[in-house]
N, C-alpha and C. Protein backbone atom coordinates (compact mmCIF):
# COMPACT_ATOMS: atom_id res chain seq x y z
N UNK A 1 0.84 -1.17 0.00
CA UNK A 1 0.00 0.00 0.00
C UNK A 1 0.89 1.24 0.00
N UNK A 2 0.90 2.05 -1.07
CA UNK A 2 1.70 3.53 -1.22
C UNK A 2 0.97 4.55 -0.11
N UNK A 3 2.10 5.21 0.37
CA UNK A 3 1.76 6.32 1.23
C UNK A 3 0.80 7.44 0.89
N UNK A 4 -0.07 7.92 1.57
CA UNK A 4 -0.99 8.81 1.09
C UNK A 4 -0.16 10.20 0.99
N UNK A 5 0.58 10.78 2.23
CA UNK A 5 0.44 11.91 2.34
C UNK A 5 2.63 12.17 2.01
N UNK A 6 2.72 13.44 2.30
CA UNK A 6 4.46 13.20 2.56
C UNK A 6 5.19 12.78 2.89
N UNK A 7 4.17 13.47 4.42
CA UNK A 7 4.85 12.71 5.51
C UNK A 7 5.43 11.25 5.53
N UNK A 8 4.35 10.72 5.09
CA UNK A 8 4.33 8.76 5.36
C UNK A 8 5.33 8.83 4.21
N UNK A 9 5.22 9.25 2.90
CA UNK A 9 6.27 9.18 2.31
C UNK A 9 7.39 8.97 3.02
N UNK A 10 7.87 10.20 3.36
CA UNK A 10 9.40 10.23 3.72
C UNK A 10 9.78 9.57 4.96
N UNK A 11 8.66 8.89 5.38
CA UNK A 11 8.90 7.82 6.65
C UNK A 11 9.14 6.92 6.35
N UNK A 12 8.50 6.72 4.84
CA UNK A 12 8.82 4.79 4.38
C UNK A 12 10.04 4.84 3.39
N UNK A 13 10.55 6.12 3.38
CA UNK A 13 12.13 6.18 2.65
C UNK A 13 13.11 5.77 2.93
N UNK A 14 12.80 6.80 4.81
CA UNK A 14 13.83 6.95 5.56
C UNK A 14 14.04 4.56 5.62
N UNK A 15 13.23 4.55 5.88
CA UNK A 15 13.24 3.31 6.58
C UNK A 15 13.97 2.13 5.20
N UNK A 16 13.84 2.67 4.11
CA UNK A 16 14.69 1.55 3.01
C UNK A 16 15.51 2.31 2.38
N UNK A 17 15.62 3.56 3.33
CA UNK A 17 17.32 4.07 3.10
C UNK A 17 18.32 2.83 3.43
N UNK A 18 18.36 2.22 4.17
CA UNK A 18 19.56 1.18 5.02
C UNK A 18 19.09 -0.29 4.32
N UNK A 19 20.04 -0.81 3.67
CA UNK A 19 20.22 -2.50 2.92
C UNK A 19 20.34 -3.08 3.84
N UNK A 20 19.53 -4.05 3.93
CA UNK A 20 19.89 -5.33 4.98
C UNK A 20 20.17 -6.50 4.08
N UNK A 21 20.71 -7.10 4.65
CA UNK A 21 21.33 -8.90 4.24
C UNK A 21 19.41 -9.60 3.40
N UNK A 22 18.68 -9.47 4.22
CA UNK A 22 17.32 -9.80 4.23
C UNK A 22 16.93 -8.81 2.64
N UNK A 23 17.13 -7.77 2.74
CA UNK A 23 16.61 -7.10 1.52
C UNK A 23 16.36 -7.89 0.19
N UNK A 24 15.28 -7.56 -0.43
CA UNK A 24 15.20 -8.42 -2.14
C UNK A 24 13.85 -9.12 -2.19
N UNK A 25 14.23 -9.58 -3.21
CA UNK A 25 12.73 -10.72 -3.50
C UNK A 25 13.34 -11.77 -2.99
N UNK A 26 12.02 -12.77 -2.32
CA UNK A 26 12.77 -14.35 -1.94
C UNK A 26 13.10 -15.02 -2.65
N UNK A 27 13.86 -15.57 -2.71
CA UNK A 27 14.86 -16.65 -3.60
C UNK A 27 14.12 -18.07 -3.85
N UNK A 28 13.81 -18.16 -4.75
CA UNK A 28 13.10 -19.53 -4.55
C UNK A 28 14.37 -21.12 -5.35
N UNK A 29 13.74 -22.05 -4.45
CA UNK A 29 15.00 -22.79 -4.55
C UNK A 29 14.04 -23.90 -5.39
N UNK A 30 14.45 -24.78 -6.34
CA UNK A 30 15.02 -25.36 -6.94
C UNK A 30 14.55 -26.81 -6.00
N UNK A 31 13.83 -27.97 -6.23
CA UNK A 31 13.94 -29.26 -5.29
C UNK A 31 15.32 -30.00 -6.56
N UNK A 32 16.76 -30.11 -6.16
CA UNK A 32 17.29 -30.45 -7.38
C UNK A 32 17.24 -31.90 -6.99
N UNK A 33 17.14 -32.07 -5.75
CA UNK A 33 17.36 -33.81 -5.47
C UNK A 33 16.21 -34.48 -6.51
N UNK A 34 15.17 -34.60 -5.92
CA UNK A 34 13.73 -34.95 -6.71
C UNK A 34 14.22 -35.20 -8.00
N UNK A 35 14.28 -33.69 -8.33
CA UNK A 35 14.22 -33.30 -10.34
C UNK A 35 15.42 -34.48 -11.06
N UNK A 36 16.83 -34.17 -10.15
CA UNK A 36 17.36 -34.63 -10.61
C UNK A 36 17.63 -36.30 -10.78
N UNK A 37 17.04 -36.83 -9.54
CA UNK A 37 16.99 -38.35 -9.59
C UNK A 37 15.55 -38.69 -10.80
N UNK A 38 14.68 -37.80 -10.76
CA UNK A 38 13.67 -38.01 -12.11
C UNK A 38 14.40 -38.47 -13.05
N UNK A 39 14.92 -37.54 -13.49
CA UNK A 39 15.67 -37.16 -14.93
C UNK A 39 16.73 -38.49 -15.10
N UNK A 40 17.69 -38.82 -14.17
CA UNK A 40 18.40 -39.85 -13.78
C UNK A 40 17.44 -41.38 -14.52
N UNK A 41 16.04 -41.62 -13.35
CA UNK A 41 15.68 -42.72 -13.59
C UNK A 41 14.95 -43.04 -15.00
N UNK A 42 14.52 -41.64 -15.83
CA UNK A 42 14.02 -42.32 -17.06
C UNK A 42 14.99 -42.00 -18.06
N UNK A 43 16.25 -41.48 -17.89
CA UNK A 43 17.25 -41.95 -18.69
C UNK A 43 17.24 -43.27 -18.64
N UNK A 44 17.69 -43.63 -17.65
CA UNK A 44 17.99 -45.36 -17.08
C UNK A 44 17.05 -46.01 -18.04
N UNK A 45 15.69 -45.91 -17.60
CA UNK A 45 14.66 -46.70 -18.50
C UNK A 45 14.96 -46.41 -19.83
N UNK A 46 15.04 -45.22 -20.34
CA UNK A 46 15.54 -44.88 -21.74
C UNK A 46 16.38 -46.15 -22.57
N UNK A 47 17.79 -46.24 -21.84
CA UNK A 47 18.48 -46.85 -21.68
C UNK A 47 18.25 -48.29 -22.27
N UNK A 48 17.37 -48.58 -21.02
CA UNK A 48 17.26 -50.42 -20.87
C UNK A 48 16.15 -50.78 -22.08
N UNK A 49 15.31 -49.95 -22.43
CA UNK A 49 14.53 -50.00 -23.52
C UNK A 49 15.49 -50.10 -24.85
N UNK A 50 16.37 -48.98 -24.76
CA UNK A 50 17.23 -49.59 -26.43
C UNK A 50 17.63 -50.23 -26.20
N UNK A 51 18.26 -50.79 -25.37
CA UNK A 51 18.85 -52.02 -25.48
C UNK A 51 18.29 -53.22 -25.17
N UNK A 52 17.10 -53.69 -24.86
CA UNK A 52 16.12 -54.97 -25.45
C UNK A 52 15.62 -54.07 -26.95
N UNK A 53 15.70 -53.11 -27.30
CA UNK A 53 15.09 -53.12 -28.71
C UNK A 53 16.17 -53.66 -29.76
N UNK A 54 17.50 -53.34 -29.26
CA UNK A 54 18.65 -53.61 -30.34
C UNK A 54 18.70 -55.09 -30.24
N UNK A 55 18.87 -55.63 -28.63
CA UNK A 55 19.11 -56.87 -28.33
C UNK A 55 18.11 -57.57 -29.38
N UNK A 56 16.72 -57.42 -29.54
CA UNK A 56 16.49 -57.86 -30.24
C UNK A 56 15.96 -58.10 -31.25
N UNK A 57 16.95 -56.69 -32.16
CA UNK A 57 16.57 -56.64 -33.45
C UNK A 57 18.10 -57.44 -33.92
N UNK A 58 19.40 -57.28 -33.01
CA UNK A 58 20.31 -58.05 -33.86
C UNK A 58 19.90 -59.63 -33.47
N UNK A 59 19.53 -60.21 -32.59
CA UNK A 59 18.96 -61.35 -32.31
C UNK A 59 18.12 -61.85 -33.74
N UNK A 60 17.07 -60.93 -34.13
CA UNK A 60 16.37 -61.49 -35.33
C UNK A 60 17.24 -61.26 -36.89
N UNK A 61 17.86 -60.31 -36.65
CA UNK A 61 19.11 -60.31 -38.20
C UNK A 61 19.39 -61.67 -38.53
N UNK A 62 19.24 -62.45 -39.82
CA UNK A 62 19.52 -63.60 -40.27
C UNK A 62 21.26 -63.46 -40.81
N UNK A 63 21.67 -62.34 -40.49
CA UNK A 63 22.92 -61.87 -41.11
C UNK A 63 24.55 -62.78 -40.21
N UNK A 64 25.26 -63.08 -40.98
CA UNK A 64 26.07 -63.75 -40.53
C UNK A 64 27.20 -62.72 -39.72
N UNK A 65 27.18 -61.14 -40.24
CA UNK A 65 28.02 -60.80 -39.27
C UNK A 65 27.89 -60.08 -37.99
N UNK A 66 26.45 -60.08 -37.72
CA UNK A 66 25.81 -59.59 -36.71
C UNK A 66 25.64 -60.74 -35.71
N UNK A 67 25.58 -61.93 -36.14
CA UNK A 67 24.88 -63.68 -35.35
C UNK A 67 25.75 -63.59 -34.22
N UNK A 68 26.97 -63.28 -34.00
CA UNK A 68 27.43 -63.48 -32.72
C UNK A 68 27.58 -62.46 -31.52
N UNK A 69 27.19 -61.09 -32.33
CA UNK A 69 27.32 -60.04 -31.32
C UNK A 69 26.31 -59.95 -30.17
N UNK A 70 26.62 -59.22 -29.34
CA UNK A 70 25.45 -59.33 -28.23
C UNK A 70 26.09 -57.51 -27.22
N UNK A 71 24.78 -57.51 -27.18
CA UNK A 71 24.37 -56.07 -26.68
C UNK A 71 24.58 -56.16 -24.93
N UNK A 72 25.85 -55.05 -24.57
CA UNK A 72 25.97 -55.76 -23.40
C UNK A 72 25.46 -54.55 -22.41
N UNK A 73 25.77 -53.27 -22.90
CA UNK A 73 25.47 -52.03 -22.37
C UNK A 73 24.46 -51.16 -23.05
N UNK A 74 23.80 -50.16 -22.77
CA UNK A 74 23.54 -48.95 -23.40
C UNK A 74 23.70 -47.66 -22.19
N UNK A 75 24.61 -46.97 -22.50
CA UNK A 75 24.74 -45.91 -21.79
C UNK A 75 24.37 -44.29 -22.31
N UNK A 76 24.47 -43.32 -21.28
CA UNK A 76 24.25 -41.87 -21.85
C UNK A 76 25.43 -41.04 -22.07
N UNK A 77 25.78 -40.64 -22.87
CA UNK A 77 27.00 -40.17 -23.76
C UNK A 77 26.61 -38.69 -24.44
N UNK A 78 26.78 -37.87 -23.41
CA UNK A 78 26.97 -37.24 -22.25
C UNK A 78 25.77 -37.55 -21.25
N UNK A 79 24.64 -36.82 -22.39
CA UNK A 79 22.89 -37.30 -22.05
C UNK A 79 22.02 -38.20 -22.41
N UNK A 80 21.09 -38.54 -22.43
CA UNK A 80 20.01 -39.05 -23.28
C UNK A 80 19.78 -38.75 -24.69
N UNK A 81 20.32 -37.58 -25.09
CA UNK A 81 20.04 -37.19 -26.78
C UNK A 81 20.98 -37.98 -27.56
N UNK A 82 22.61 -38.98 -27.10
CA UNK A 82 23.25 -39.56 -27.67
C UNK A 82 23.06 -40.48 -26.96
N UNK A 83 23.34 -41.72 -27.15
CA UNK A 83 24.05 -43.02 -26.35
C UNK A 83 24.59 -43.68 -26.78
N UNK A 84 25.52 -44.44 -25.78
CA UNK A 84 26.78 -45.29 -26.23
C UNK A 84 26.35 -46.65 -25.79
N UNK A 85 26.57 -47.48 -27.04
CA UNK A 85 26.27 -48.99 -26.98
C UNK A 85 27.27 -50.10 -27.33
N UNK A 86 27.35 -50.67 -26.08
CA UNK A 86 28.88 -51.19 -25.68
C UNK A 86 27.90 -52.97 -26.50
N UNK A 87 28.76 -53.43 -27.56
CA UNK A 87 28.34 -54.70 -27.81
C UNK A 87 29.75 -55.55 -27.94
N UNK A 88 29.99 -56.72 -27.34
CA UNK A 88 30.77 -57.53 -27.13
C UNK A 88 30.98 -58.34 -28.55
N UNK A 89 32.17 -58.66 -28.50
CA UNK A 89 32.30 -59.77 -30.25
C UNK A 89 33.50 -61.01 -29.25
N UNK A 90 32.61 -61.82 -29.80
CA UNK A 90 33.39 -63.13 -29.09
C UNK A 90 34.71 -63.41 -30.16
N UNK A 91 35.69 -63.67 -29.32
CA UNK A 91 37.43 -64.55 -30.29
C UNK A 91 36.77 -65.18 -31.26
N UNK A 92 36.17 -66.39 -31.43
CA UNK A 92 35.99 -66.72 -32.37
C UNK A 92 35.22 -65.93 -33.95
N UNK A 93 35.04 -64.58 -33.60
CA UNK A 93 34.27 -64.25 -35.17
C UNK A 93 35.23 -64.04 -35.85
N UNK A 94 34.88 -64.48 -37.21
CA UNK A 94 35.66 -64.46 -38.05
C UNK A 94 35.56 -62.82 -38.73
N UNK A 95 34.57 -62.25 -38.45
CA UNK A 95 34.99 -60.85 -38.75
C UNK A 95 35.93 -59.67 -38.12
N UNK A 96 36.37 -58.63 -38.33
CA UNK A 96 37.38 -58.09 -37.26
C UNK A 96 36.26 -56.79 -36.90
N UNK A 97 36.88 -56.11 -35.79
CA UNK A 97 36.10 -55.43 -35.28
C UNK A 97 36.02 -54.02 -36.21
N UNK A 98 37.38 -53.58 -36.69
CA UNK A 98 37.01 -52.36 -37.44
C UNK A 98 35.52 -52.42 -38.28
N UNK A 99 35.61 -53.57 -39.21
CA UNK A 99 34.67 -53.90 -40.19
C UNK A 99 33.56 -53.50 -39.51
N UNK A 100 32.89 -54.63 -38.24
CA UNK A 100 31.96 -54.82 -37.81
C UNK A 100 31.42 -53.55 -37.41
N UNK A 101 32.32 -52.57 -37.11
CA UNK A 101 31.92 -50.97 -36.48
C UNK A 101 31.48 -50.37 -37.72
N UNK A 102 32.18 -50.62 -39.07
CA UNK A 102 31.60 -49.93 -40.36
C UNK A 102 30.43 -50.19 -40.02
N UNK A 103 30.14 -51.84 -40.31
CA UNK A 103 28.31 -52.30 -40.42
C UNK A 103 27.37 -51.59 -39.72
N UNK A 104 28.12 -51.58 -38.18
CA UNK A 104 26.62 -51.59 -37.12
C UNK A 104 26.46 -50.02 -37.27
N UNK A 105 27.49 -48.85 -37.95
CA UNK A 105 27.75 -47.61 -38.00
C UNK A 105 26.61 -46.92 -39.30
N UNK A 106 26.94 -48.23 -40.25
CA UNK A 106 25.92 -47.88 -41.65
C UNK A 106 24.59 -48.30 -41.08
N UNK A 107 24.14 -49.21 -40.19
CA UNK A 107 22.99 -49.65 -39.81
C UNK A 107 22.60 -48.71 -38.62
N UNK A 108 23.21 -47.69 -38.22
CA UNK A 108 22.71 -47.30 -37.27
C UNK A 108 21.54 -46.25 -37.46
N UNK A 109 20.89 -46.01 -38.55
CA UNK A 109 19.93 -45.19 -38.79
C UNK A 109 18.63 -45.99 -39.08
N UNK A 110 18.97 -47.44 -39.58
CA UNK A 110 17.96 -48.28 -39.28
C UNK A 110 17.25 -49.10 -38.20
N UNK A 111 18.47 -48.68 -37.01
CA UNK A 111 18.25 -48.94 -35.65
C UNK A 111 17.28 -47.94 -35.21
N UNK A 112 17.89 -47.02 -34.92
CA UNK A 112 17.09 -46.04 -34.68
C UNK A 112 15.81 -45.86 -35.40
N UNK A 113 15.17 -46.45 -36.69
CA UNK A 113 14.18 -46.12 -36.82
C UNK A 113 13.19 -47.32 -36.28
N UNK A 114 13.89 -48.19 -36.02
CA UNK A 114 13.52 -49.63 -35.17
C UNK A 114 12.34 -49.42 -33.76
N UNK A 115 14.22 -48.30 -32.96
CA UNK A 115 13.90 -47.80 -31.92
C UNK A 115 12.66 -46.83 -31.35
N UNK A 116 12.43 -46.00 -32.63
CA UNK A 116 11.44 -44.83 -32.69
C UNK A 116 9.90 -45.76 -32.81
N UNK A 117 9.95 -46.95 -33.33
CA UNK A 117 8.73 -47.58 -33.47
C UNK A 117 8.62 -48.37 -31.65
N UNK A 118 9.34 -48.62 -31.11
CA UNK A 118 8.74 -48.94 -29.65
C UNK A 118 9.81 -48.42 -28.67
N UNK A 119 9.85 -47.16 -28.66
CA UNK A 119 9.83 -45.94 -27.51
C UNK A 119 9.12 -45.05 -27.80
N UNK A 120 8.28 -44.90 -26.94
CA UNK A 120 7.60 -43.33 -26.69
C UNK A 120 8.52 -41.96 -26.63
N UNK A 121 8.90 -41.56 -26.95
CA UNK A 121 10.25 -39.98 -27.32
C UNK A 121 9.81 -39.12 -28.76
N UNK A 122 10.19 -38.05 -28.19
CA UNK A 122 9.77 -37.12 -29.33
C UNK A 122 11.15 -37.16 -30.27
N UNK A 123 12.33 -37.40 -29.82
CA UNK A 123 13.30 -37.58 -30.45
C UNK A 123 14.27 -38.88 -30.11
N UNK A 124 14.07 -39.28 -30.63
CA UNK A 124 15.15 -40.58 -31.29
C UNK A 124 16.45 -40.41 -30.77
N UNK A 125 17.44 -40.81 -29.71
CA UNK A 125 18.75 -40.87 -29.48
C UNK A 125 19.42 -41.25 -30.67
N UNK A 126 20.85 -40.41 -30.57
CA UNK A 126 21.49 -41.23 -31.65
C UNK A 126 22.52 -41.87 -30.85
N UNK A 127 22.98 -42.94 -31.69
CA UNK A 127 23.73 -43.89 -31.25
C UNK A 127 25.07 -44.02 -31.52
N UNK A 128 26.17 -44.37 -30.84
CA UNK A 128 27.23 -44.21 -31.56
C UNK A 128 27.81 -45.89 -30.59
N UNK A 129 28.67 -46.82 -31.02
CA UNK A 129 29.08 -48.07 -31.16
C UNK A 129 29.99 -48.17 -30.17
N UNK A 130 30.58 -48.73 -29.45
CA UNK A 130 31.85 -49.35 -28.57
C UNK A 130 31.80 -50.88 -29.02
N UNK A 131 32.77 -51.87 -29.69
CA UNK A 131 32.57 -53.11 -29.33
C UNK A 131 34.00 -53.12 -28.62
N UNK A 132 34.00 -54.14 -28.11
CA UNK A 132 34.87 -55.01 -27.22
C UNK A 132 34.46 -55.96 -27.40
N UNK A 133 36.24 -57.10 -27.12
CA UNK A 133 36.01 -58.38 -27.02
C UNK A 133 35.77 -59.01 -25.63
N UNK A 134 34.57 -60.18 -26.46
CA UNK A 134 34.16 -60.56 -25.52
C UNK A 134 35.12 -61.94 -24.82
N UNK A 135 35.06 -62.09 -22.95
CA UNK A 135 35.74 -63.24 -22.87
C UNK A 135 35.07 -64.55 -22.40
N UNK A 136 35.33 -65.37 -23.13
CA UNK A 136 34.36 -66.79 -23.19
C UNK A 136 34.92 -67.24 -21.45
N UNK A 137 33.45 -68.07 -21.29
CA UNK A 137 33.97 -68.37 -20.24
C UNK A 137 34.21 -70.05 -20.37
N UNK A 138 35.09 -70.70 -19.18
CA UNK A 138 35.35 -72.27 -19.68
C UNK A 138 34.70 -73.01 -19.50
C-alpha cells in the first residue's frame, strides 16, 4: 500500500534508506534432489529400452556378421540425446572389429528407426558403437 500523504512518504524512505542482508525478492530454490533423480531414472529406462530393442533386433538379423554379437550395455553419452552402446564380439568371429563398427555404424539409422517404433520420445537418441572383445567363459 503507497503512502498517502508526505509525511508517510518520507517515513517509508527513511526506513529503506539502510540495505539489509534480508533485503530483495525471496529466492526460490530449486527441489534439485527430486528433479534430478527423475531425470536420472528415465534416462535409465531410456536406456534399458534400447537395449532390449537392439538386443532384439540383432537377435532377429539372419545376417552372418551380426549372429554373434550381443548387446551388453547402453549408456548416456553425455545425455540421453546420444548413447553409447557397448556390444561384445566373441574370439571366435571371423569378422574383425574395425569392419563390424563400419556395419553396425551404416545400420545405425535403421536402428534407430527400429527404436522410434517402440519408444515413446519425441526424439530418437542417436547412437554411436563401442565393441569389445568378448571373454568366453570355460
Amino acid at each position: 500500500m503507497a503512502p498517502k500523504n508526505s509525511r508517510e512518504r518520507t517515513e517509508a524512505l527513511s526506513l529503506c534508506a539502510d540495505l539489509h542482508p534480508d533485503d530483495g525478492p525471496p529466492t526460490r530454490r530449486r527441489k534439485e534432489s527430486h528433479d534430478d533423480r527423475s531425470d536420472e531414472r528415465k534416462t535409465m529406462q531410456l536406456c534399458a529400452q534400447v537395449r532390449r530393442s537392439l538386443h532384439d533386433m540383432i537377435s532377429a538379423r539372419s545376417s552372418s556378421l551380426l549372429d554373434e554379437l550381443m548387446v551388453e550395455a547402453v549408456e548416456p553419452n553425455p545425455n540421453a540425446s546420444r548413447l553409447r552402446v557397448v556390444i561384445s564380439v566373441p574370439p571366435s568371429c571371423a569378422h574383425p572389429i574395425p569392419s563390424l563398427h563400419q556395419r553396425l555404424t551404416a545400420m545405425a539409422g535403421l536402428m534407430r528407426a527400429e527404436i522410434a517404433s517402440q519408444i515413446n520420445r519425441k526424439r530418437v537418441p542417436l547412437l554411436t558403437f563401442e565393441l569389445i572383445p568378448r571373454e568366453e567363459d570355460a
